[in-house]
Protein backbone atom coordinates (compact mmCIF):
# COMPACT_ATOMS: atom_id res chain seq x y z
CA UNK A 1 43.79 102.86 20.52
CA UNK A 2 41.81 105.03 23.06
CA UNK A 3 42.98 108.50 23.62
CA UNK A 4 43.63 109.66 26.65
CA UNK A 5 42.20 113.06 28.09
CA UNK A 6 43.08 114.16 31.57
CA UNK A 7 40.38 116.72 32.09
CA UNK A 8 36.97 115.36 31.47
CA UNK A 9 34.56 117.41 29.53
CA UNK A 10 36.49 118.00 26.25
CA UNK A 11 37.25 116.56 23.20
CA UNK A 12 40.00 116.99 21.26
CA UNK A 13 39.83 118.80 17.76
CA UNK A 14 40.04 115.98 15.35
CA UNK A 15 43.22 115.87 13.94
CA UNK A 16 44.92 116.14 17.25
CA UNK A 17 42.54 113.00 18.44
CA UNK A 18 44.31 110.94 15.15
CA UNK A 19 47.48 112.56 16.09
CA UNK A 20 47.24 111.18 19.71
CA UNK A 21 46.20 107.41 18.33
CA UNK A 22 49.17 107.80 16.26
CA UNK A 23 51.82 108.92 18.97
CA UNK A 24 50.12 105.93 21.63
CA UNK A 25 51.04 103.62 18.84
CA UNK A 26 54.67 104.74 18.35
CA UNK A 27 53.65 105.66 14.66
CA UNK A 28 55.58 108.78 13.23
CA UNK A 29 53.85 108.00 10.06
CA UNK A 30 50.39 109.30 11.57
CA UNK A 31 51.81 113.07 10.83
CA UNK A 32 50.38 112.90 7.32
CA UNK A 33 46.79 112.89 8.74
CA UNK A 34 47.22 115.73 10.99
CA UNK A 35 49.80 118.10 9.19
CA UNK A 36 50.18 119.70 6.01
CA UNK A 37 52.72 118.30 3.96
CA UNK A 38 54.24 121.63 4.18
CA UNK A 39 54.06 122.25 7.51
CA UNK A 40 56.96 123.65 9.89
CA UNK A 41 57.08 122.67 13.52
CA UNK A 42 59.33 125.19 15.84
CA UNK A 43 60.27 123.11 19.02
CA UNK A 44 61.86 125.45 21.50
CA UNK A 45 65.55 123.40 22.73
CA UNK A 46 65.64 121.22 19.47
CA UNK A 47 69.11 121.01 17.75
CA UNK A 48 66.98 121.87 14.62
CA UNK A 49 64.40 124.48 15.82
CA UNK A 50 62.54 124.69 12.60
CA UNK A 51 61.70 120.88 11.72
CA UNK A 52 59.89 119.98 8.43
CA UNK A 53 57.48 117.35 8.66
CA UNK A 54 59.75 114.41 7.52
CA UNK A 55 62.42 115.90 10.40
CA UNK A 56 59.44 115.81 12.72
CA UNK A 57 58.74 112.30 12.23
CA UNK A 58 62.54 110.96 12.26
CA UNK A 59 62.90 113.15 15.72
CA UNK A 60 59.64 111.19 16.86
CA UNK A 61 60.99 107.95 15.62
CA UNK A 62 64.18 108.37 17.99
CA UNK A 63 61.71 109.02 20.87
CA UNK A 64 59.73 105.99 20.19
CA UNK A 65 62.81 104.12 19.98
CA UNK A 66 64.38 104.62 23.30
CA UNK A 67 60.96 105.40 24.71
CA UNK A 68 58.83 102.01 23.21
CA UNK A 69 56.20 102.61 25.24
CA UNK A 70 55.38 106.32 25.64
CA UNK A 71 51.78 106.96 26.07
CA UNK A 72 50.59 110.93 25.13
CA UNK A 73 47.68 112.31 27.62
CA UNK A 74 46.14 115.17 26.36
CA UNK A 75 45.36 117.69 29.49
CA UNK A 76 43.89 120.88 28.52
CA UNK A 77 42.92 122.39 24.98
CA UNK A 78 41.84 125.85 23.84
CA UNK A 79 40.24 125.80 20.19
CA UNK A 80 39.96 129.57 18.73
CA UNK A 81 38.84 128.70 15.33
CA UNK A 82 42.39 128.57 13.45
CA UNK A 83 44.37 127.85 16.89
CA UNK A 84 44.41 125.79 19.10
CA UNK A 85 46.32 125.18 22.43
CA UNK A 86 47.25 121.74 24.21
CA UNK A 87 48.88 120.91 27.21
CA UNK A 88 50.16 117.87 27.45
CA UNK A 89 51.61 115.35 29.34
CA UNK A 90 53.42 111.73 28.62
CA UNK A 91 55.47 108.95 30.42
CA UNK A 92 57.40 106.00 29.42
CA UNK A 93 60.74 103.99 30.02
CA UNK A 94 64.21 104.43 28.54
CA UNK A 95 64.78 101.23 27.61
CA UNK A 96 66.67 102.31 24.02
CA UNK A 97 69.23 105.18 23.35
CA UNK A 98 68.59 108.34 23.32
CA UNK A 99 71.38 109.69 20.91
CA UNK A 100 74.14 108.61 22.09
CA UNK A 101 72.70 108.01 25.56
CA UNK A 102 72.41 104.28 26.69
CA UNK A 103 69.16 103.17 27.98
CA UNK A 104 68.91 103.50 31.90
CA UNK A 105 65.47 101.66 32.57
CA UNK A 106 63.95 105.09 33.73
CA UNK A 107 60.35 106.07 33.86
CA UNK A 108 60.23 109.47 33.29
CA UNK A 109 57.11 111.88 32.75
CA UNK A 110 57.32 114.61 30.59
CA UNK A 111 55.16 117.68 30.30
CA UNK A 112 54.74 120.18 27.29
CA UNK A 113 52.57 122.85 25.55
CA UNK A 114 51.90 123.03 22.01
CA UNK A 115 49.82 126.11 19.71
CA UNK A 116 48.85 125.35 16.44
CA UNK A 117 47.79 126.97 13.15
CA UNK A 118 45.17 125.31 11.56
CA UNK A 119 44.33 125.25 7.75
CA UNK A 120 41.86 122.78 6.15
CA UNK A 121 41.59 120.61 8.94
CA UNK A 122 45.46 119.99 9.33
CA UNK A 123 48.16 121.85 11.35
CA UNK A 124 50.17 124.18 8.83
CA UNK A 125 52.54 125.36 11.83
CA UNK A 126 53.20 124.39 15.17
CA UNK A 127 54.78 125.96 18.14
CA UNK A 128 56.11 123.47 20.87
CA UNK A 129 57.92 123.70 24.39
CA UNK A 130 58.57 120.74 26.26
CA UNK A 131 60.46 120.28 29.23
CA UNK A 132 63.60 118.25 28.33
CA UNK A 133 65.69 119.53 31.38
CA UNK A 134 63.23 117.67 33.24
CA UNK A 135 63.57 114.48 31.53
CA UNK A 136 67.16 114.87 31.26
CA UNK A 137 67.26 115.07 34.96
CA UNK A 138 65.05 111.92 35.48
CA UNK A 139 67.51 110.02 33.36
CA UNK A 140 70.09 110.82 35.25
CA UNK A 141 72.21 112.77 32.76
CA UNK A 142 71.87 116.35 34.16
């Protein structure tokens, strides 16, 4: 699966690259090669700000299920040694629910920013923002 970079003349840190293969191929399960088994994500809006990893990967696996085919483009990163920055972008189609949300056949494109801590190679804490307004509005339900 071929990652996909928006800005030409970068390449993503290496865990985020497997991370990315692993999103594009609806596969929560890629998490354990690109987090610490410990690891705490804080996404900004989530029911459950403060996700473990196996509460990361069941939140993914309700994306990928009313999203089957959302595809993850990496636009911008910053790499400082033990942090690193991504925006990125992703579209796909709401053709399963969404909670309790029936699938509307929808495209929507989503955008988001992400900071990482580093350790070893794998992220040991992430900070995430996304804009679910946005898609909320797309699908129709705000």
């Amino acid at each position: 699966m071929e990652v996909h970079e928006a800005s030409p003349g970068f390449e993503l840190v290496e865990y985020q690259r497997k991370w990315v293969e692993a999103l594009n191929r609806g596969d929560a399960d890629g998490a354990d090669e690109s987090f610490t088994p410990d690891c705490v994500i804080h996404i900004t809006g989530s029911p459950l700000p403060d996700l473990d990893l196996a509460g990361f990967k069941q939140m993914l696996n309700g994306f990928f299920a009313a999203f089957p085919d959302l595809q993850f483009t990496m636009n911008d990163q910053i790499d400082a040694g033990d942090k690193v920055a991504i925006r990125w972008s992703a579209e796909g189609t709401h053709t399963g629910p969404l909670g309790a949300a029936p699938p509307t056949g929808k495209r929507v494109r989503i955008e988001g920013v992400l900071f990482d801590h580093v350790v070893g190679g794998l992220v040991a804490e992430r900070w995430e923002q996304w804009d679910q307004p946005g898609m909320l509005r797309q699908l129709g339900f705000a």
